[in-house]
Each structure stands twice: as structure tokens, then as C-alpha cells.
C-alpha atoms as a PDB file:
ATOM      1  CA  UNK A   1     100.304 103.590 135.841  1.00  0.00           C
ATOM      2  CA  UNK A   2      99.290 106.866 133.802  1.00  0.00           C
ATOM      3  CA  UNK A   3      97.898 106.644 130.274  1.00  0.00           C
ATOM      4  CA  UNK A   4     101.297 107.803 129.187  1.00  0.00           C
ATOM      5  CA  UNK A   5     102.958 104.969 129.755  1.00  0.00           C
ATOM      6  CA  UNK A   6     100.208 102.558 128.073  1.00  0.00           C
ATOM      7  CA  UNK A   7     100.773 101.816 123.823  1.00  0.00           C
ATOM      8  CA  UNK A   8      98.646 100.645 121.424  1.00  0.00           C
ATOM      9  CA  UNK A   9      99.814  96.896 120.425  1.00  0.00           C
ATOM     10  CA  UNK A  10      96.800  96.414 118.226  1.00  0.00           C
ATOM     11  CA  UNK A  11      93.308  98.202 117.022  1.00  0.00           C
ATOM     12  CA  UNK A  12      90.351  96.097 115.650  1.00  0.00           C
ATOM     13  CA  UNK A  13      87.705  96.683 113.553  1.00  0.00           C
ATOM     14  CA  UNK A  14      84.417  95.419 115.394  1.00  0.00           C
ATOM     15  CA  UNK A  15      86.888  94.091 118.180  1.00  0.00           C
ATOM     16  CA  UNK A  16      84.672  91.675 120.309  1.00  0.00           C
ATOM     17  CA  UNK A  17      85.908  88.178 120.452  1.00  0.00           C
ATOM     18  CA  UNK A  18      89.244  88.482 118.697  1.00  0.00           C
ATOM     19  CA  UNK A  19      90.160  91.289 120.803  1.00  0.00           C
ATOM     20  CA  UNK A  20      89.474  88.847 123.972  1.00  0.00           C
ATOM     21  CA  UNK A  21      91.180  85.721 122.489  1.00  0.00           C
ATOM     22  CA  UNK A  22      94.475  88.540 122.391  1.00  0.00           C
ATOM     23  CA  UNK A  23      93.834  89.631 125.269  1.00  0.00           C
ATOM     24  CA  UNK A  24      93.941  86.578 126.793  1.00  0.00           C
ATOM     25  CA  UNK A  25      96.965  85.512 125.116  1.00  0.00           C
ATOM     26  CA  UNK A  26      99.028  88.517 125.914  1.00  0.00           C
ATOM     27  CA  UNK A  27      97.401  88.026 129.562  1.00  0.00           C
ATOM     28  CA  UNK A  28      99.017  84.382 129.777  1.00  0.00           C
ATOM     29  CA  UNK A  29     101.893  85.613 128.707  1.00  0.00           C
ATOM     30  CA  UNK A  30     102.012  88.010 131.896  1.00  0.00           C
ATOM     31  CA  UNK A  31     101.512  91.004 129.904  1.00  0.00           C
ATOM     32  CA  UNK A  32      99.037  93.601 131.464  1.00  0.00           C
ATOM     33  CA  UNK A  33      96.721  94.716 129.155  1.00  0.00           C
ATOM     34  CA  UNK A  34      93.798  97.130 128.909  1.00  0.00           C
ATOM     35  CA  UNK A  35      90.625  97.110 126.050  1.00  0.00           C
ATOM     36  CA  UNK A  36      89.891 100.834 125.112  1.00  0.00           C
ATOM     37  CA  UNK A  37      86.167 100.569 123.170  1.00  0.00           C
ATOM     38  CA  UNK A  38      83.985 103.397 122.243  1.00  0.00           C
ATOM     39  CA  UNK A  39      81.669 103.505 125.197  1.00  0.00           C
ATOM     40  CA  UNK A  40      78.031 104.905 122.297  1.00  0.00           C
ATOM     41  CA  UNK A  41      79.151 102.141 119.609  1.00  0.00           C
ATOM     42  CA  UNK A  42      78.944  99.364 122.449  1.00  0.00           C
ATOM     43  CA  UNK A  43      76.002 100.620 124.521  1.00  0.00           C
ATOM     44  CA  UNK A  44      74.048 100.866 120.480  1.00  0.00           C
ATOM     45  CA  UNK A  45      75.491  97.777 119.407  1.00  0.00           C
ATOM     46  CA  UNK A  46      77.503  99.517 116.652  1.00  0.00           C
ATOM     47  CA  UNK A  47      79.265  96.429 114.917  1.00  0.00           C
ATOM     48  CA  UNK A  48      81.259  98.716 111.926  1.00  0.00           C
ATOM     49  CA  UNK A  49      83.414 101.681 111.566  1.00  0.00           C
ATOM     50  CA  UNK A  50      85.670 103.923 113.149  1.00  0.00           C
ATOM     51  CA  UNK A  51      83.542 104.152 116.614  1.00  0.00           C
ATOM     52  CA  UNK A  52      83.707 100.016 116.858  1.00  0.00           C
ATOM     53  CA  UNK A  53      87.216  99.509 116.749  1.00  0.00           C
ATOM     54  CA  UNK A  54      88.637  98.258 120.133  1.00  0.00           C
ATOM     55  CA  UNK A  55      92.259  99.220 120.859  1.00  0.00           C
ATOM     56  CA  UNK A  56      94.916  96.590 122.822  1.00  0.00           C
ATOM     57  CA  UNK A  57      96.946  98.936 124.867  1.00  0.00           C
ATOM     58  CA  UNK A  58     100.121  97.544 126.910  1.00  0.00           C
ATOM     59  CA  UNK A  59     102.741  99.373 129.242  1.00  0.00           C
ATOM     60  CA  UNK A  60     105.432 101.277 127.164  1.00  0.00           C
ATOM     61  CA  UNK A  61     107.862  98.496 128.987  1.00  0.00           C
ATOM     62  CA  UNK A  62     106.197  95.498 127.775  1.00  0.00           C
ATOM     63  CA  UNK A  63     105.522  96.957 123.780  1.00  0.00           C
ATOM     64  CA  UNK A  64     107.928  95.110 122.061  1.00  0.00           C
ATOM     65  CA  UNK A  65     107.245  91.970 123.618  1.00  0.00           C
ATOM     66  CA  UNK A  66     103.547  92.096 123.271  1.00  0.00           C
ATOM     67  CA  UNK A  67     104.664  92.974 119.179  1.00  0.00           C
ATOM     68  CA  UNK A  68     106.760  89.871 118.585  1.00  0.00           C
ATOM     69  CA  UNK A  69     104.127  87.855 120.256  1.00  0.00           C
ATOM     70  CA  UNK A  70     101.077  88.764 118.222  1.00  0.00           C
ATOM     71  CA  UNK A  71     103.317  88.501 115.340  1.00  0.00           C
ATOM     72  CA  UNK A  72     104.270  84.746 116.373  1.00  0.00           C
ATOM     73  CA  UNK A  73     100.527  84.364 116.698  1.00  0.00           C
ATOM     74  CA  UNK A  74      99.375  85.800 113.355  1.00  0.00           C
ATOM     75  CA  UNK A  75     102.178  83.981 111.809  1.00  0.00           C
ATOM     76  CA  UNK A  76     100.575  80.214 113.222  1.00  0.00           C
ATOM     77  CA  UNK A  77     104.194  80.168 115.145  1.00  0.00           C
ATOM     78  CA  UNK A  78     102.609  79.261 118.902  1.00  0.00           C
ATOM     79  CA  UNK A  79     101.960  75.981 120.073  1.00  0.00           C
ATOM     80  CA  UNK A  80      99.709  74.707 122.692  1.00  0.00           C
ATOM     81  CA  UNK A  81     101.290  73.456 125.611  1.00  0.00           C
ATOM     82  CA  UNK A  82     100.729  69.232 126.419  1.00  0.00           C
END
């Protein structure tokens, strides 16, 4: 798949852990997706600004979908499965 057809869903500031608890969740949800983090601010262990924001990117196809479910999840609207 080219980086064309890849979208931003979602860009955090410091990105880290919340950016792998969505991940994750848009993983589970059989959504592909792909961290883009500023190579310098990670190997310095910059923690603020514009160089430690991580981008979620998913396919063009799956945009949408990976919207209305961060939404459901920032809203408290998912439930953990029994």
C-alpha cells in the first residue's frame, strides 16, 4: 500500500502510551494501522512539541470507520467484552 492511500485518524502530543492503547484498539477492531513519530524527538527523548507528536495513520478505505470508533471511545461508548 503507498503512503497515498494511508490518512491521518489522529495526531498526539507526546504520543507514547495513548497512541499504543489506540492503536491497539483500532488493531482489534481489524483496522491496519501505522505510528508515524519523529525519528530525533524519540532517539533524544523529546517529550513536548511539534517534533513529539505521533500521528495514527489508517488506509483511505478504512478512515471513516477508524473516525466513528475513536469517537465511540472518547465518548466512554465501548464496552468490554465478558
Amino acid at each position: 500500500m503507498s503512503t497515498a492511500e494511508w490518512q491521518v485518524v489522529a495526531t498526539l502530543p507526546g504520543g507514547g502510551i495513548e497512541a499504543e492503547i489506540l492503536r491497539g484498539l483500532l488493531e482489534a477492531n481489524e483496522i491496519p494501522v501505522v505510528l508515524s513519530q519523529e525519528g530525533a524527538a524519540r532517539a533524544i527523548g523529546l517529550g513536548v512539541g511539534p517534533l513529539a507528536e505521533t500521528q495514527l495513520l489508517v488506509p483511505k478505505a478504512r478512515l471513516e470507520e477508524a473516525l466513528d470508533l475513536l469517537r465511540a471511545y472518547r465518548a466512554g461508548e465501548l464496552e468490554i467484552p465478558e
